[in-house]
Every structure is written in structure tokens, then in C-alpha cells.
Protein backbone atom coordinates (compact mmCIF):
# COMPACT_ATOMS: atom_id res chain seq x y z
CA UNK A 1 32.34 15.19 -26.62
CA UNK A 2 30.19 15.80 -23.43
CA UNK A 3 27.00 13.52 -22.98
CA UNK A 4 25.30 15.97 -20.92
CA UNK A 5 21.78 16.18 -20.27
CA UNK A 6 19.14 18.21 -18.73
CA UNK A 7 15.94 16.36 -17.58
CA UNK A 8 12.92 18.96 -19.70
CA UNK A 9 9.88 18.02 -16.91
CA UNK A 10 10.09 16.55 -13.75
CA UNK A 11 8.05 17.33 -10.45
CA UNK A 12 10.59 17.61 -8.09
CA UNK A 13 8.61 18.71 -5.28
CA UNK A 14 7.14 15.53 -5.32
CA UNK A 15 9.91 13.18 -4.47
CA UNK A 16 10.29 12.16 -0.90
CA UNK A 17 13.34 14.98 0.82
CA UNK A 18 15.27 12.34 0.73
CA UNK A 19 15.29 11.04 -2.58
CA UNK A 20 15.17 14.56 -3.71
CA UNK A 21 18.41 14.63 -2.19
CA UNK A 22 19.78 11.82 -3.77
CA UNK A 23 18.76 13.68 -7.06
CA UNK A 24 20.71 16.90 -6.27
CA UNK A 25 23.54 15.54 -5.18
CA UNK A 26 24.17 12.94 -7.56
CA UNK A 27 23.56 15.58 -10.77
CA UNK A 28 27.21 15.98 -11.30
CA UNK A 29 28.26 12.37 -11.46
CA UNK A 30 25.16 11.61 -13.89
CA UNK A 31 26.16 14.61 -16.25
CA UNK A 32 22.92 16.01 -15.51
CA UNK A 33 23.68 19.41 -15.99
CA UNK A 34 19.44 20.94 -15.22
CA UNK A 35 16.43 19.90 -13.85
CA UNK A 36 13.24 21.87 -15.91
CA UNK A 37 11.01 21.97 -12.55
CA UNK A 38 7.40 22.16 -13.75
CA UNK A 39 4.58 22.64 -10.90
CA UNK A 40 1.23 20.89 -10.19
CA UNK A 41 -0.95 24.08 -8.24
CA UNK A 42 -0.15 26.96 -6.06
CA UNK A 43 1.81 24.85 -3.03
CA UNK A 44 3.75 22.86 -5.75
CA UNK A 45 4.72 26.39 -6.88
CA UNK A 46 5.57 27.61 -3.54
CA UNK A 47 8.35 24.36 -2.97
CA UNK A 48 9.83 24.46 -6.14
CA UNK A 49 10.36 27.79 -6.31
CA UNK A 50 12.14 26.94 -2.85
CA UNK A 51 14.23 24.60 -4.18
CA UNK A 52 15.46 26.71 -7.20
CA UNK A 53 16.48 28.97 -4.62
CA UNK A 54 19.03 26.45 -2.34
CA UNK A 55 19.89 24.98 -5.86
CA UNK A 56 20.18 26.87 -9.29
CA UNK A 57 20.18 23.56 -11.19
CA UNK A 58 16.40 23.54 -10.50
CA UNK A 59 14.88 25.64 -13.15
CA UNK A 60 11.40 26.52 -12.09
CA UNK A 61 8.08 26.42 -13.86
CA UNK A 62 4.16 27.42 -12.19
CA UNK A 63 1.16 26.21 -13.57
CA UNK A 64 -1.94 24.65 -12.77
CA UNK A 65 -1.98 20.72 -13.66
CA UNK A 66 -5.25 19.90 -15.23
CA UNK A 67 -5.95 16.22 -13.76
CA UNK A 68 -7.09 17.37 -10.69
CA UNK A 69 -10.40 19.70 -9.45
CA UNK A 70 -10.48 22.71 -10.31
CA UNK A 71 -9.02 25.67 -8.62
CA UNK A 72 -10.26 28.79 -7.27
CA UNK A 73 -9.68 32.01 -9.12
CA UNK A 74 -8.05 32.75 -6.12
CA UNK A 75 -5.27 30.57 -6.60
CA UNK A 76 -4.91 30.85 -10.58
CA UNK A 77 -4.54 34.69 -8.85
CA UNK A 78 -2.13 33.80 -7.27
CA UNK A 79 -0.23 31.18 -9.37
CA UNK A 80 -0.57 33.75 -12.10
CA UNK A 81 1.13 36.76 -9.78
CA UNK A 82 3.62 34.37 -9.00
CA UNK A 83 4.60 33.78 -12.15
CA UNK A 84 5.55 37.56 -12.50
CA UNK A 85 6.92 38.31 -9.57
CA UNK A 86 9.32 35.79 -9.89
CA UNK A 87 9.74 36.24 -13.62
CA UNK A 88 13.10 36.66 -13.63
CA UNK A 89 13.89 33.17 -12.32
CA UNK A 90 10.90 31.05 -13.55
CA UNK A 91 11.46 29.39 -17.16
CA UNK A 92 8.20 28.55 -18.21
CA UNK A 93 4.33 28.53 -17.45
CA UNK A 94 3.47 24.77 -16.76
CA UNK A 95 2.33 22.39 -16.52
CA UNK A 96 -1.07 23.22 -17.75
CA UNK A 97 -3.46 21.97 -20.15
CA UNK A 98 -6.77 19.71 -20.15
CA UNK A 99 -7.77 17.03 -18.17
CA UNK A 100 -7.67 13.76 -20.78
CA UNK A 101 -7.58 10.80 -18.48
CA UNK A 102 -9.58 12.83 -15.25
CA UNK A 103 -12.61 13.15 -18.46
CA UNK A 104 -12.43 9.83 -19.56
CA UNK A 105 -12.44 8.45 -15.70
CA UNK A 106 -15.76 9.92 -14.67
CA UNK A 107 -18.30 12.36 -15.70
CA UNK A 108 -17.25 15.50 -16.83
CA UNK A 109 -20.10 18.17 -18.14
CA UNK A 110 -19.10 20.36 -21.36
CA UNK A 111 -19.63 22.92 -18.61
CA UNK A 112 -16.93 22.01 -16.15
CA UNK A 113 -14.62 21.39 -19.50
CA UNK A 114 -15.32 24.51 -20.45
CA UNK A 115 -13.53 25.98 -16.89
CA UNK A 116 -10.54 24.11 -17.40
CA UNK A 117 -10.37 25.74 -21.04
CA UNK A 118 -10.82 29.27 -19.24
CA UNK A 119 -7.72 28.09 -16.77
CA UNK A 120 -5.67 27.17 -19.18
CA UNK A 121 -6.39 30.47 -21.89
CA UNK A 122 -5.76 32.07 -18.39
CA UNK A 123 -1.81 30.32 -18.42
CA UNK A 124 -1.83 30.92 -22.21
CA UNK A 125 -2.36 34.39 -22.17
CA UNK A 126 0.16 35.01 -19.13
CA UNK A 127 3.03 33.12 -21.47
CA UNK A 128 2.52 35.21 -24.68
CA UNK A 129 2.64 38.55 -22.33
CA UNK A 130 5.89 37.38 -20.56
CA UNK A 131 7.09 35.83 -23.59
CA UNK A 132 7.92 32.30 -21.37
CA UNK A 133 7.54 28.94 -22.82
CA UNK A 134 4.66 26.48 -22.01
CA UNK A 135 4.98 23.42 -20.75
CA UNK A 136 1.80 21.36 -21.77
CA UNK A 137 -0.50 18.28 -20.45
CA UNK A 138 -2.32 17.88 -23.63
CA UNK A 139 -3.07 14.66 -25.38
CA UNK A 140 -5.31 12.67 -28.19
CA UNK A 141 -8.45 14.81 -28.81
CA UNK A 142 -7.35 17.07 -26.34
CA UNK A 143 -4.39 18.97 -28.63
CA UNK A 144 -6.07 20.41 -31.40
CA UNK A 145 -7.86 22.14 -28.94
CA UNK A 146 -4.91 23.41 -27.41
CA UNK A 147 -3.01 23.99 -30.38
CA UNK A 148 -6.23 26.18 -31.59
CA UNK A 149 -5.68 28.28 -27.96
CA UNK A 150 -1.67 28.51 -28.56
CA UNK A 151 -2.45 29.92 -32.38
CA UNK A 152 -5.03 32.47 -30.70
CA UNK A 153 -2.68 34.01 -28.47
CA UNK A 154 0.43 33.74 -30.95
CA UNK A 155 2.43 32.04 -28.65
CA UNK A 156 5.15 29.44 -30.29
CA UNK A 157 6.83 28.56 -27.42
CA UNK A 158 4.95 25.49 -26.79
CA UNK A 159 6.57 22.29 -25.23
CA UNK A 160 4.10 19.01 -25.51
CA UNK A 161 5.19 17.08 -22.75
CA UNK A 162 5.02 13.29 -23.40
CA UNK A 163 2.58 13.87 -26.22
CA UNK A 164 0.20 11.47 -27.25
CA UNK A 165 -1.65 12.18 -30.56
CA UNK A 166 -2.75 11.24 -34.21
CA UNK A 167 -1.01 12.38 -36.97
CA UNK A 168 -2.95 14.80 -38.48
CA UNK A 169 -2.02 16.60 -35.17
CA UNK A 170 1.43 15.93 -34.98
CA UNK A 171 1.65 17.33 -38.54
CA UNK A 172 0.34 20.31 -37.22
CA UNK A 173 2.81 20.83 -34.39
CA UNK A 174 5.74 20.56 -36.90
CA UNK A 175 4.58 23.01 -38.58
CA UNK A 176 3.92 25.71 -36.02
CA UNK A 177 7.49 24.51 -34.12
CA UNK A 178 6.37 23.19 -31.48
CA UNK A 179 8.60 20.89 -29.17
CA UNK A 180 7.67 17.11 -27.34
CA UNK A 181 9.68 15.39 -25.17
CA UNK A 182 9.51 11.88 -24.18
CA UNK A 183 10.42 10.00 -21.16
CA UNK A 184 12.12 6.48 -20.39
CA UNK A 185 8.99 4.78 -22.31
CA UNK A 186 10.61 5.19 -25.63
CA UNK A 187 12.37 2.22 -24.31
CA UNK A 188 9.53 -0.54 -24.55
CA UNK A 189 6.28 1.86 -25.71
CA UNK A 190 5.54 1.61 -29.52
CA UNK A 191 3.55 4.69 -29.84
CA UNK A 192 6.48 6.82 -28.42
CA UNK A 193 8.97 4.91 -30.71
CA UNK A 194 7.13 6.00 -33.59
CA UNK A 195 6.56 9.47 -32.29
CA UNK A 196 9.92 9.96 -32.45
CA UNK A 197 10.79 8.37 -35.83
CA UNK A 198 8.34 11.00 -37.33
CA UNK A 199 9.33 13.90 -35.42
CA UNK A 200 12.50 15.81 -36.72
CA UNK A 201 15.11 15.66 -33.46
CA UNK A 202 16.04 19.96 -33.94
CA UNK A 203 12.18 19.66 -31.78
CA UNK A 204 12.48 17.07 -29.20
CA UNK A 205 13.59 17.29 -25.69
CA UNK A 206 14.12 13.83 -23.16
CA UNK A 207 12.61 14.30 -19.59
CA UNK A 208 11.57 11.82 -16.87
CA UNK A 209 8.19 13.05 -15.52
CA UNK A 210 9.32 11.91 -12.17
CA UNK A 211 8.32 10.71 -9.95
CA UNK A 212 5.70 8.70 -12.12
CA UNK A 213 7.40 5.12 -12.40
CA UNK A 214 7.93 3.24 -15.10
CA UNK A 215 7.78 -0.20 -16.53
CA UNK A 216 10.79 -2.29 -18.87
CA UNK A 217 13.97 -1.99 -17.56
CA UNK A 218 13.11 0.71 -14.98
CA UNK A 219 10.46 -1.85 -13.39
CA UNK A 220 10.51 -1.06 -9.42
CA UNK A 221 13.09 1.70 -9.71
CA UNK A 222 12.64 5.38 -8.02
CA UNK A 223 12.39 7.74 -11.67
CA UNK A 224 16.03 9.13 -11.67
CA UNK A 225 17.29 11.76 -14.18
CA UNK A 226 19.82 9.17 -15.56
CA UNK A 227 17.40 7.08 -16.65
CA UNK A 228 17.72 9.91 -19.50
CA UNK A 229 21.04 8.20 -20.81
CA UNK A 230 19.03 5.21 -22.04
CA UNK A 231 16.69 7.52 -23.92
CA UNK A 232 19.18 9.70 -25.37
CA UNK A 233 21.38 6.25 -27.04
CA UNK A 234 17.63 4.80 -27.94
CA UNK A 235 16.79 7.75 -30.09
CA UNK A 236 20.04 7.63 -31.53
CA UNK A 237 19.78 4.03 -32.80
CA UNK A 238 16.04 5.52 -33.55
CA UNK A 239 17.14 8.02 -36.25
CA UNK A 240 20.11 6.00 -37.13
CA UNK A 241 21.92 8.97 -35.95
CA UNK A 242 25.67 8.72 -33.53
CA UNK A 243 25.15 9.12 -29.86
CA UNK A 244 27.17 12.17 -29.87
CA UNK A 245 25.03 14.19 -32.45
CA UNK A 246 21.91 13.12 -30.55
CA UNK A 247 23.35 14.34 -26.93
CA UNK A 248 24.19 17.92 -28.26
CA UNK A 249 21.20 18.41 -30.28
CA UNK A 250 18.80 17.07 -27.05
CA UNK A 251 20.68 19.53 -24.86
CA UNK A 252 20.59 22.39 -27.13
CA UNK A 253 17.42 22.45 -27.73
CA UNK A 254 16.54 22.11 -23.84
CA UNK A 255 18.89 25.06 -22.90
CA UNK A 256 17.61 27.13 -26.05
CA UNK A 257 14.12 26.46 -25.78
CA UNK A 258 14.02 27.62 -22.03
CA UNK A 259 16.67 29.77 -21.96
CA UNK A 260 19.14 28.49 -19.68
């Protein structure tokens, strides 16, 4: 049976060309059969949307990443005419969502907060009309919140990206079918370990978040879609589940949930 995989959120405009090159061209010989591109603001957009073009393997996602300033409404604009202009190519709306670790680094009024709740109701409400998936930055106190904006607009279609949470919340994203996905962590983190214990595996995805490094066994390394092979066989001993039935289930629900 094939072990293929398809990394569910990675920033590859961020890479260095060259390493980005590396990526692409090794894809084949690491069975990684997509790349779910997600985008950080309007120029992040602009480059991946570039490199779905020289490469369909890149699957392309706009959005607005919520740990950094604010943007104009000029750019959410233009991020959100993007998004339907090029509808017919881009998979999701993301990565949005709320700004967890940028709030608990500095001060933050309930004003300001308030803004990047408008931004991301903005992204919200651009997903349920297109009917695209959302790929989502939102973690500990900030997912209820989220969750409450996602149940407002009726859109189900909602990937938490390595999700961090209690589990009064995580009971709540079962129920509504919502998807996580967790990266090369699962490896030597104890919180993602258990995530994934409690989470049924027809709703989780495996992605890298590159090119954010990691620690363990991937200490010093460049964040490589392969790395994905370690989290794939980790799940499976996990669930107590064979490799083979965790492989097709991770890929199917990638290719499902964004429709490639």
C-alpha cells in the first residue's frame, strides 16, 4: 500500500529559493504527493500564489496571520479579492485567527482585540460564501471564541492548525467536525501526544508548519515535508493502529477536506 503524504500547512514562501527548491524537487522521492500552502498577509499571498502556478503540487491558501500588526482594510481588500479571483485555484482561506502569543507578549487593549476579531469574521464570512475551508491560528482561550465565529457564519469547514486547547474545547470541535493537524512535535511534546489519543483519526491531518524548526530528533534540521513520515508511524503506535491504515486515512482526509 502507498505511504503517501501531503504536508496540510506549511509557509512555503518563507523558505530560502533554495531550500524551497530542495522541497519541490525532492517531493517525489519523499512520497509527498501536496504541499497545503497557507499565507501570512497580502505579499505572502502574492508568492505563493506564484509558486502554485510553476508547480501544481503547491495548493494555495490567503489569509491574514494574526501574530503580527494589524493590516489596513486596504489589504484585507485586497487579500479578500484575491481570494475570489483566484477561487478556482486557492483551497482554503488561511491562515487566520487571533493573536495568542502576540497578546500575551505585550499589551494588547480589548480595543485592538476587538480589530483582529473584525479581520478574522472578515476571512470567516468570505469562507462560508465561497464555501472554502479555513485554515486556523487559534489556541487556549482563544478557540471558543473562534469556534463561537465559525458557528455564526455556519461554516464547518474548519481546520485547527496545531491546536492547543482544554478539553472542554476539544469536545466541542468533535462535535461540530472540525479537523487539527499536528506537526513533528507529536514526537517529544506531551500535550500533542495526548491531543491525538483523544481525537478520533477520520479528523486529523499531519503538516510541518515550516519553516518553524523544531526540537527532538529534528534538532538543527531545515523543517522538511518528510519529517511527516515520523509523525504518520508515531500516531500509528499512538492509536495502536497499523501504519498502513494510518497513511490512507491521514491522506484522505487531507485530499477530502481541501479538495484536491
Amino acid at each position: 500500500m502507498s505511504k503517501k503524504i501531503v504536508d496540510a500547512h506549511i509557509h512555503l514562501d518563507m523558505y530560502k529559493p533554495d531550500e524551497r527548491f530542495g522541497i519541490l524537487r525532492d517531493m517525489e522521492a519523499n512520497d509527498v504527493d501536496a504541499l497545503i500552502a497557507v499565507s501570512n498577509h497580502l505579499a505572502s499571498a502574492q508568492e505563493t500564489i506564484r509558486l502554485a502556478h510553476a508547480d501544481n503540487r503547491v495548493k494555495p491558501a490567503f489569509g491574514f496571520h494574526p501574530e503580527q500588526p494589524l493590516p489596513t482594510d486596504e489589504e484585507v481588500g485586497d487579500l479578500l479579492a484575491m481570494i475570489e479571483r483566484d477561487s478556482d485555484r486557492v483551497v482554503a482561506v488561511g491562515e487566520v485567527g487571533l493573536p495568542y502569543y502576540l497578546r500575551r507578549e505585550g499589551e494588547m487593549t480589548s480595543r485592538e482585540r476587538e480589530a483582529y476579531v473584525h479581520v478574522l469574521e472578515a476571512f470567516i464570512r468570505n469562507a462560508a460564501e465561497l464555501n472554502k475551508p479555513v485554515a486556523l491560528h487559534a489556541i487556549y482561550d482563544d478557540a471558543p471564541e473562534v469556534i463561537d465565529l465559525l458557528e455564526k457564519h455556519s461554516l464547518s469547514k474548519a481546520h485547527f492548525h496545531w491546536f492547543k486547547g482544554d478539553s472542554k474545547t476539544m469536545q466541542r470541535m468533535m462535535r461540530n467536525g472540525y479537523f487539527i493537524s499536528v506537526t513533528p512535535d507529536i514526537l517529544y511534546e506531551a500535550e500533542t501526544r495526548e491531543l491525538v489519543r483523544q481525537f478520533p483519526l477520520d479528523k486529523i491531518m499531519v503538516e510541518t508548519d515550516g519553516p518553524w524548526p523544531f526540537e527532538g530528533p529534528f534538532k538543527g534540521k531545515m523543517t522538511h515535508p518528510h519529517m511527516i513520515h515520523r509523525s504518520a508511524r508515531e500516531i500509528a503506535v499512538l492509536k495502536g493502529i497499523p501504519d498502513e491504515d494510518v497513511y490512507h486515512r491521514l491522506y484522505d482526509n487531507t485530499i477530502h477536506f481541501y479538495g484536491i
